[in-house]
N, C-alpha and C. Protein backbone atom coordinates (compact mmCIF):
# COMPACT_ATOMS: atom_id res chain seq x y z
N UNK A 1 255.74 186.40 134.53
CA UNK A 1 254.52 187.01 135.03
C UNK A 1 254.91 188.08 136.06
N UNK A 2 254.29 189.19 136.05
CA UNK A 2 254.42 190.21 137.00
C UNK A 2 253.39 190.49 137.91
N UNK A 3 253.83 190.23 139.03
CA UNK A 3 252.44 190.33 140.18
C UNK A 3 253.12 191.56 141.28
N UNK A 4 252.26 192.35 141.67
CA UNK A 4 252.54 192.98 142.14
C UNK A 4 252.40 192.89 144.18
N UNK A 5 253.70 193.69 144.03
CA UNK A 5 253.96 193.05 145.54
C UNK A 5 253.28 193.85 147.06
N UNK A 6 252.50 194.40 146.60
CA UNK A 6 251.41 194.07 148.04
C UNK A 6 250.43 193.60 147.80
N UNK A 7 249.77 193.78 146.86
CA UNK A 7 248.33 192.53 146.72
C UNK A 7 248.68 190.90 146.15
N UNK A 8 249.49 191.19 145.19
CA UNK A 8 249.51 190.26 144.53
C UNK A 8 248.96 189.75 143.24
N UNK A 9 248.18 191.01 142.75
CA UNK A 9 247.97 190.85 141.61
C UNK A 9 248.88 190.85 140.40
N UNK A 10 247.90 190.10 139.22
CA UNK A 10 249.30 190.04 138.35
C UNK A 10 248.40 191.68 137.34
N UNK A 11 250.02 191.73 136.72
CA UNK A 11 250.74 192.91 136.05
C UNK A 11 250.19 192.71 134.85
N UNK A 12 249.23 193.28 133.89
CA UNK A 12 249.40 193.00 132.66
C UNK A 12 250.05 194.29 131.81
N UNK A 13 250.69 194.95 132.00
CA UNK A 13 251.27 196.17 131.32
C UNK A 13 252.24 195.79 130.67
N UNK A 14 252.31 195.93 129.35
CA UNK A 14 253.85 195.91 128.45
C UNK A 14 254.46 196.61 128.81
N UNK A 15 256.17 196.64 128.03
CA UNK A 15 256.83 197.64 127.86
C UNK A 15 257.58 198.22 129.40
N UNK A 16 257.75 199.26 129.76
CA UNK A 16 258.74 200.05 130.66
C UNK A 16 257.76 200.64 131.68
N UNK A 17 257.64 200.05 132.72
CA UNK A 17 256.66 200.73 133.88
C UNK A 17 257.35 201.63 134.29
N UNK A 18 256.31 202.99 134.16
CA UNK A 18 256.37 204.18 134.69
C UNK A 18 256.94 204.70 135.94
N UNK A 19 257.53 205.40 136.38
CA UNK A 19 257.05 206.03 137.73
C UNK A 19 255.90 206.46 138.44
N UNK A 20 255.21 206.41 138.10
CA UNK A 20 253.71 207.02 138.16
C UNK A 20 252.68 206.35 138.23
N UNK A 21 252.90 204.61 137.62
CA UNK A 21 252.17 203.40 137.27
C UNK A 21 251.82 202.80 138.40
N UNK A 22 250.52 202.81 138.49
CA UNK A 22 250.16 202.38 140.29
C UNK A 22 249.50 200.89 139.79
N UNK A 23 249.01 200.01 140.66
CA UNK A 23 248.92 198.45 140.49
C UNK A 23 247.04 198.91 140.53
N UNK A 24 246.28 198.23 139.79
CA UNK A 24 245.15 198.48 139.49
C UNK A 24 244.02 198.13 140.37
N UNK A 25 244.99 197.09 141.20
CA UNK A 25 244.17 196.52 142.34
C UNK A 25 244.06 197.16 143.37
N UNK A 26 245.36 197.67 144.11
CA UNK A 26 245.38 198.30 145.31
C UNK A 26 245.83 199.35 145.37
N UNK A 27 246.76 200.22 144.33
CA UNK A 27 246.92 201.49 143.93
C UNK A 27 248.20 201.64 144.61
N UNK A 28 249.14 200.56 144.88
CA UNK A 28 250.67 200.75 145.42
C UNK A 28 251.25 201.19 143.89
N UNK A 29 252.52 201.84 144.08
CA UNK A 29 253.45 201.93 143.01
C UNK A 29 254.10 200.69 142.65
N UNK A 30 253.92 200.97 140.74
CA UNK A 30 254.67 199.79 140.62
C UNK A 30 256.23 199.65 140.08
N UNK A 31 256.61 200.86 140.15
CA UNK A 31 258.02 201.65 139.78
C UNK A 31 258.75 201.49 140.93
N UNK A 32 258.63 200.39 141.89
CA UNK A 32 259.50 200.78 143.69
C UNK A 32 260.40 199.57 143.38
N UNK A 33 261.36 199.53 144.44
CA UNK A 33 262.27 198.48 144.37
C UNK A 33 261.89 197.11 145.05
N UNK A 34 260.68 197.37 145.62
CA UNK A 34 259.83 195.95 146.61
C UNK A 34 259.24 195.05 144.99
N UNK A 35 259.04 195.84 143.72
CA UNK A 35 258.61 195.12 142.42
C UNK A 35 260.23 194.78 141.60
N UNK A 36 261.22 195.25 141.61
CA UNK A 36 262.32 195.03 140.75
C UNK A 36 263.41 193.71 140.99
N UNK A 37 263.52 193.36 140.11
CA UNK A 37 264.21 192.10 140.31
C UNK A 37 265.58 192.42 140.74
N UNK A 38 266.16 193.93 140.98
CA UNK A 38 267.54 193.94 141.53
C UNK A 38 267.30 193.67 143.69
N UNK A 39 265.78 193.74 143.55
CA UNK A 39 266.05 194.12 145.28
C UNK A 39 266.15 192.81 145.80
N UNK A 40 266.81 192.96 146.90
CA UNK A 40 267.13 192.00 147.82
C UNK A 40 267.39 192.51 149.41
N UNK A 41 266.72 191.76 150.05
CA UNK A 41 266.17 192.31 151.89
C UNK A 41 267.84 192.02 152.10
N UNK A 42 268.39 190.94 151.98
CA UNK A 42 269.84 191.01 152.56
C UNK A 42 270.91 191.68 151.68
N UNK A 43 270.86 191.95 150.43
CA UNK A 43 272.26 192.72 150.23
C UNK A 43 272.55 194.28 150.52
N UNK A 44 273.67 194.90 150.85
CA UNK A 44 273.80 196.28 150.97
C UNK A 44 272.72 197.36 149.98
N UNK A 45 272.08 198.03 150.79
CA UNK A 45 271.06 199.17 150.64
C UNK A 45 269.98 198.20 150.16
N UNK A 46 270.01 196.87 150.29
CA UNK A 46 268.64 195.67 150.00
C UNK A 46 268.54 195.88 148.37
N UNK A 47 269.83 196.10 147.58
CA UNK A 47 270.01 195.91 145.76
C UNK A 47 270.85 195.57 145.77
N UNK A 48 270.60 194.39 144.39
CA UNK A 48 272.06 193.59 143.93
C UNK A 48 272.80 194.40 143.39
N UNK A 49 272.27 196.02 142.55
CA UNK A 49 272.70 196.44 141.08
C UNK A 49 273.95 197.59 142.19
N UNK A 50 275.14 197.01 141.84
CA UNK A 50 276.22 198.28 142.80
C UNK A 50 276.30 199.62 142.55
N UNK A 51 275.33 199.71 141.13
CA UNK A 51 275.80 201.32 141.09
C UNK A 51 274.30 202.30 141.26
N UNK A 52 273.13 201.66 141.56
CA UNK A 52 271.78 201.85 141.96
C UNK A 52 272.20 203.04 143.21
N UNK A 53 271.65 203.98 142.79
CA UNK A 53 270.89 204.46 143.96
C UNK A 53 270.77 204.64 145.41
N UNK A 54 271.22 204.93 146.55
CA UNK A 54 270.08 204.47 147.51
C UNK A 54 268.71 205.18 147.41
N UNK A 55 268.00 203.77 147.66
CA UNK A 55 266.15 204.68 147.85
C UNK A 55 266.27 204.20 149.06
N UNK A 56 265.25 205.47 149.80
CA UNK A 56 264.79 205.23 151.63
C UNK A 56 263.39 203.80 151.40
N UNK A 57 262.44 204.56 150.70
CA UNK A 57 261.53 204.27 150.87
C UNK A 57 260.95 203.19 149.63
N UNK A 58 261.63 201.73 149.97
CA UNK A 58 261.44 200.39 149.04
C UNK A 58 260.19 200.39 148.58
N UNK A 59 258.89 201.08 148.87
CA UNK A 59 257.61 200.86 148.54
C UNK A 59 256.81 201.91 147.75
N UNK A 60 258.17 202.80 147.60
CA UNK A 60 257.54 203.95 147.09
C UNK A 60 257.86 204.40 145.33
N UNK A 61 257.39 204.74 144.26
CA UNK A 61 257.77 205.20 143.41
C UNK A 61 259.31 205.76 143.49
N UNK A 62 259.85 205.59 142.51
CA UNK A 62 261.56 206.16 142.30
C UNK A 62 261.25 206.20 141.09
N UNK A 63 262.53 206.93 140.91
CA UNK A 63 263.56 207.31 139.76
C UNK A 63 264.75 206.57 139.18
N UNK A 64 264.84 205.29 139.68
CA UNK A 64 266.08 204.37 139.48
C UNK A 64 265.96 203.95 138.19
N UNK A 65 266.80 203.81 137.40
CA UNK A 65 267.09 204.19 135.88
C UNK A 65 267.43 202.29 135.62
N UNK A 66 267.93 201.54 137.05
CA UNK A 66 268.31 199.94 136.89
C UNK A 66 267.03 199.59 136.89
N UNK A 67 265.68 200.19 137.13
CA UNK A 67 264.84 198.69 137.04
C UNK A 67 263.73 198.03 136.25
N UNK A 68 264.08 196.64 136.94
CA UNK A 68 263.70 195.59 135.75
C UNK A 68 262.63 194.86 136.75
N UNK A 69 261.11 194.93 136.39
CA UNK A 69 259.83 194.49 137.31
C UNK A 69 260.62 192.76 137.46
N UNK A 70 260.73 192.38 138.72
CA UNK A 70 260.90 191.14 138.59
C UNK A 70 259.71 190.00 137.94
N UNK A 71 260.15 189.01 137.81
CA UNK A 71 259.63 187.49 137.36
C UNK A 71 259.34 186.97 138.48
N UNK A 72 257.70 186.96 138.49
CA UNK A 72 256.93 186.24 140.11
C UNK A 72 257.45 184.49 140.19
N UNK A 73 257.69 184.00 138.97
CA UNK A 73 257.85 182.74 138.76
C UNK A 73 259.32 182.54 139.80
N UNK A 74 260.46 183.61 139.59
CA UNK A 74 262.10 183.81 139.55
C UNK A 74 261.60 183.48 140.85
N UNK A 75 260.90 184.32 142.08
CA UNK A 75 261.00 184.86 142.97
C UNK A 75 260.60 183.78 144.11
N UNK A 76 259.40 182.72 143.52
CA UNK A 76 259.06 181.29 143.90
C UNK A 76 260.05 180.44 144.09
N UNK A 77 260.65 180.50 142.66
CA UNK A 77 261.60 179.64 143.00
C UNK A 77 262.37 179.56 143.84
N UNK A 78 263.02 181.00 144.44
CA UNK A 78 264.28 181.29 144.97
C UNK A 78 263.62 181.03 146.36
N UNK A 79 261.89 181.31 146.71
CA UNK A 79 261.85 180.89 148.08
C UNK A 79 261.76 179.57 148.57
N UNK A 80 261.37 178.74 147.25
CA UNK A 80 261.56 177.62 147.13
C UNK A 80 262.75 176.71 147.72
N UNK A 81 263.62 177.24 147.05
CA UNK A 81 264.56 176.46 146.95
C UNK A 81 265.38 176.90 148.67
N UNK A 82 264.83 177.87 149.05
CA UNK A 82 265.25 178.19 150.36
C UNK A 82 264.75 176.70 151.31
N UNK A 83 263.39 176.89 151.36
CA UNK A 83 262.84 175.85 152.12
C UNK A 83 263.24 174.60 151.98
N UNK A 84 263.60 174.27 150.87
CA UNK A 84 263.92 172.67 150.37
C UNK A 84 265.03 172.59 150.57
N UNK A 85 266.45 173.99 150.54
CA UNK A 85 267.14 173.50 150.99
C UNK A 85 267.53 173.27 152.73
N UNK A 86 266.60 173.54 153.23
CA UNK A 86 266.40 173.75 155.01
C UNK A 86 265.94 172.54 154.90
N UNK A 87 264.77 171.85 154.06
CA UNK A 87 264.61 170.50 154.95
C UNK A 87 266.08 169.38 154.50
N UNK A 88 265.93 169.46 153.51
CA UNK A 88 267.39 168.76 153.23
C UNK A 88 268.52 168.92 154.37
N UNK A 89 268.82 170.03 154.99
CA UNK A 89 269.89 169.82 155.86
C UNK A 89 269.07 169.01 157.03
N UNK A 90 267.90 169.46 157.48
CA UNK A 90 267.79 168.88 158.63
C UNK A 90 267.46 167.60 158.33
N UNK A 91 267.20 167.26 157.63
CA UNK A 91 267.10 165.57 156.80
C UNK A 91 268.23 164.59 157.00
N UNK A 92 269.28 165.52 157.17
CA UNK A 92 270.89 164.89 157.52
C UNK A 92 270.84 164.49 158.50
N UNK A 93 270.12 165.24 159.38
CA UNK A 93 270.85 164.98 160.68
C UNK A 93 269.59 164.07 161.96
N UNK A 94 268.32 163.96 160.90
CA UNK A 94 267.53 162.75 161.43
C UNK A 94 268.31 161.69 162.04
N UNK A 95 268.17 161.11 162.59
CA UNK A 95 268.13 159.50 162.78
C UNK A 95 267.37 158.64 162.40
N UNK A 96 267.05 157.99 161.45
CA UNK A 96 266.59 157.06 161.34
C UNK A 96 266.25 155.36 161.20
């Protein structure tokens, strides 16, 4: 599922989103790297893909030829599994 990342609506567009393709709800671009499954807030220039680009502006329409709209489902999980693995450590170190 593709939801788009400032409202949150979901994506119903097939096929290869545009540069130009704005989100129907709130009219952000949906061609930016804040929607692509290569971005990431912590890796170098915040993309996994090494031979990407730098873009300044994560929210804005590009030209990046790597991207792939991420999976809202992928993106749950991964915050998921952040949190669960935070209570788990501190779970260790309870006393009980």
């Amino acid at each position: 599922m593709k939801i788009c990342h400032r409202c949150g609506r979901e994506i119903t567009m097939e096929g290869k989103i545009g540069r130009r393709e704005v989100c129907p709800g709130c009219g952000a671009d949906l061609h930016c790297c804040r929607n692509c499954a290569f971005y990431d807030p912590g890796a170098y220039n915040q993309c996994r893909e090494p031979q990407a680009e730098r873009v300044l502006e994560k929210d804005r329409g590009n030209f990046c030829d790597w991207f792939r709209f991420r999976d809202a489902a992928a993106g749950r999980e991964a915050g998921g599994g952040k949190g669960s693995a935070r209570d788990k450590l501190s779970g260790l170190f309870k006393s009980g």
